[in-house]
Protein backbone atom coordinates (compact mmCIF):
# COMPACT_ATOMS: atom_id res chain seq x y z
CA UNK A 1 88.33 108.74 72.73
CA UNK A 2 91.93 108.63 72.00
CA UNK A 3 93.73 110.78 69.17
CA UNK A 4 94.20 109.23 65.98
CA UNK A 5 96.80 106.50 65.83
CA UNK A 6 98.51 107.65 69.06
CA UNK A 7 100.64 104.36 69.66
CA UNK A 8 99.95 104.87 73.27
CA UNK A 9 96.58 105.08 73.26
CA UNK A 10 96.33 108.39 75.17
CA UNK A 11 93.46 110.40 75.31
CA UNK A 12 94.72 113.63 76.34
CA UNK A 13 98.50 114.79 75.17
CA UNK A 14 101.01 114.91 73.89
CA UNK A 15 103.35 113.29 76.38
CA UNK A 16 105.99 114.05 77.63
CA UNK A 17 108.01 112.20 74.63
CA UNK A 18 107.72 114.79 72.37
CA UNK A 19 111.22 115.58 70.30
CA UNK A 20 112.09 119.23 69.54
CA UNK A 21 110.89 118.61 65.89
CA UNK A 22 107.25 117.24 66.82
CA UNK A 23 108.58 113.19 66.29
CA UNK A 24 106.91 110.37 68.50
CA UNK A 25 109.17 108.64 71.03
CA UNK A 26 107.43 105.58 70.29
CA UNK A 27 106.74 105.28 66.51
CA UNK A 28 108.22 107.15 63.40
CA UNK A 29 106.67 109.94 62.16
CA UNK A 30 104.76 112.89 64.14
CA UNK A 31 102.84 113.03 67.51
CA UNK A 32 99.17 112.75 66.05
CA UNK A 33 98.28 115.33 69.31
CA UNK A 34 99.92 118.22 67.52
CA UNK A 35 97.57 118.18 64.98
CA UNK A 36 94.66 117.03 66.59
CA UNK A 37 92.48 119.24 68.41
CA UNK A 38 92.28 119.38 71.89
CA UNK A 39 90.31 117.03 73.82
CA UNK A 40 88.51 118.90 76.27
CA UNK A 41 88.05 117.24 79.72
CA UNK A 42 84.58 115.21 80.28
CA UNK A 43 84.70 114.83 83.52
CA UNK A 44 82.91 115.87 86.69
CA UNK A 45 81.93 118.95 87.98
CA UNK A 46 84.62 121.64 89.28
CA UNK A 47 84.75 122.01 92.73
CA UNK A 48 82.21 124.29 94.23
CA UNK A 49 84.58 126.06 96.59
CA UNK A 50 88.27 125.66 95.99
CA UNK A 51 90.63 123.44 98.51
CA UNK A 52 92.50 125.52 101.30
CA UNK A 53 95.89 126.91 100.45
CA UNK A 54 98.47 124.45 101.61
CA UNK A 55 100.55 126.04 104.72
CA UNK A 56 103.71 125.92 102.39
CA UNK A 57 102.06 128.19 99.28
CA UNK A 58 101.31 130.22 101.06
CA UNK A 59 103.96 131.29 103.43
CA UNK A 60 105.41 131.26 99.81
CA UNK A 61 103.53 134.23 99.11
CA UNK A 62 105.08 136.33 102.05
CA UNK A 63 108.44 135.51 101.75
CA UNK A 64 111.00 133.51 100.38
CA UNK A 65 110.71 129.92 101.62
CA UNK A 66 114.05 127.82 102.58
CA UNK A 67 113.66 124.00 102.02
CA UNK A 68 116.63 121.54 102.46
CA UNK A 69 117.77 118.31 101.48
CA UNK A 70 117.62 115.75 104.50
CA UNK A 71 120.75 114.15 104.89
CA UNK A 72 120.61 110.49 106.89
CA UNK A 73 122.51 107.07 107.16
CA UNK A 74 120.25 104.89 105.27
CA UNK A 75 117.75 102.43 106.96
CA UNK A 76 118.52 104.40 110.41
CA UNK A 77 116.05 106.13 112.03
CA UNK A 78 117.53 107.51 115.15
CA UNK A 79 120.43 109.69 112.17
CA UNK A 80 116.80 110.79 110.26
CA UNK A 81 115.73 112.15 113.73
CA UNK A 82 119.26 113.54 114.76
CA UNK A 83 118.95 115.64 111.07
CA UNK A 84 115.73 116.49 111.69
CA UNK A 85 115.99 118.04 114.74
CA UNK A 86 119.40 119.56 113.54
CA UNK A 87 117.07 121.45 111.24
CA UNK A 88 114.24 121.80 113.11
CA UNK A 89 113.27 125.75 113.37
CA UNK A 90 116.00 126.54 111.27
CA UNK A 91 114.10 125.42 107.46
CA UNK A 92 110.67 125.67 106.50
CA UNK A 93 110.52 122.02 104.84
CA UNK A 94 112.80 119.52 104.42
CA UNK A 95 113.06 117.80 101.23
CA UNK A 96 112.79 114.20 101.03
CA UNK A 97 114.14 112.47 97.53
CA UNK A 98 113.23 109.27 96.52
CA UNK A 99 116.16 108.37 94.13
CA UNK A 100 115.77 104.63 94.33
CA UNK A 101 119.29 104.11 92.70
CA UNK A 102 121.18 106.43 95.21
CA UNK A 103 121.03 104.21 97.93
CA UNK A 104 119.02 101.87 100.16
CA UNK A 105 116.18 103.83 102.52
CA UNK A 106 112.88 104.05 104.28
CA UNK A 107 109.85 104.51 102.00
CA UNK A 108 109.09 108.09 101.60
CA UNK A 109 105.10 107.20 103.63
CA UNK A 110 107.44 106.55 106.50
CA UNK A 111 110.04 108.92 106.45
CA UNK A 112 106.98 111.89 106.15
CA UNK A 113 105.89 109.98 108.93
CA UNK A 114 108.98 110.22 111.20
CA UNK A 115 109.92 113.40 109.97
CA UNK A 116 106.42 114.97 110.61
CA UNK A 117 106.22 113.61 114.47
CA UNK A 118 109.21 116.19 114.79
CA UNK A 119 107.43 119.38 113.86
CA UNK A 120 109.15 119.50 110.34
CA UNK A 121 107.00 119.81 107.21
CA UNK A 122 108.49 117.54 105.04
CA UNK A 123 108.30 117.29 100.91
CA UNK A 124 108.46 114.31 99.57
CA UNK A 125 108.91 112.82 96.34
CA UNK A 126 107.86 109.82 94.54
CA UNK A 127 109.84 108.07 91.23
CA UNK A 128 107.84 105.63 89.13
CA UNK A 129 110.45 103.79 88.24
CA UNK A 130 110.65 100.34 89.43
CA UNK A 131 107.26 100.44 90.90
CA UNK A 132 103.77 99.79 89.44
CA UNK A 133 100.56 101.42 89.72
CA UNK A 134 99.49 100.01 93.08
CA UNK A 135 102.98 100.72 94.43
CA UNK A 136 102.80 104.19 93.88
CA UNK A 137 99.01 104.48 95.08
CA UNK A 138 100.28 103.32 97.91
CA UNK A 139 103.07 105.01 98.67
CA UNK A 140 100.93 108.36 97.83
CA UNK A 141 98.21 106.69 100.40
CA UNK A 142 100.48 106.39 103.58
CA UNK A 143 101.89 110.00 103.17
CA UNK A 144 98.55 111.21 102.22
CA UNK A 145 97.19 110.19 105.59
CA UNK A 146 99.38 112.43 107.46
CA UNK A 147 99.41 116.32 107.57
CA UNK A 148 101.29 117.77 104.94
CA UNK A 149 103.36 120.95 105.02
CA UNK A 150 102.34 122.61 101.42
């Protein structure tokens, strides 16, 4: 089910194209979600026991945390390891942006991967922009494969 005459066809919303006064980013007029009510969720059962606390949460909730950007020559992976290992014992995470107009780099699978081999926990992003459905999924796939840091 989808709300009434939502021009994107969403089930469960609003989006995030809301305007301050309640107007669609898509068609004139209001978001048909804020006067709707809400759709409750149909799907499976919840979890029976919940998923262990990511390393990163919570050392989060003993003490302040200290995560910092990775800074590398793009495409090179010998300055990504030379940073890394700069950092190494120093940060709890490093953070790994994917701004895909900033400049030419690794895909974020493979820098968690080299990162990771080095004892850092690294967070990584992912943009959608420029990339479809099965790009992302991907992406998300080769990182997920590898033990995260939180």
């Amino acid at each position: 089910m989808t709300a009434p005459a939502c021009p994107k066809t969403m089930t469960h919303g609003p989006c995030g194209g809301v305007g301050a006064d309640g107007g669609c980013e898509v068609a004139p007029g209001r978001c048909t979600f804020l006067d709707s009510p809400t759709v409750r969720w149909a799907g499976g059962e919840a979890p029976k026991s919940p998923a262990p606390e990511p390393p990163l949460l919570a050392l989060m909730r003993q003490r302040p945390v200290v995560i910092a950007d990775l800074p590398a020559a793009p495409l090179s992976r010998e300055s990504l390891e030379r940073s890394v290992d700069a950092l190494a014992g120093t940060v709890d995470a490093v953070l790994l942006g994917d701004s895909g107009g900033a400049r030419v780099q690794f895909p974020p699978s493979h820098r968690v991967s080299l990162v990771q081999a080095r004892g850092v926990p690294a967070w990584a992003g992912l943009t959608c922009r420029d990339r479809n459905r099965v790009a992302l999924e991907g992406r998300a796939g080769g990182a997920g494969g590898r033990r995260r840091g939180g």
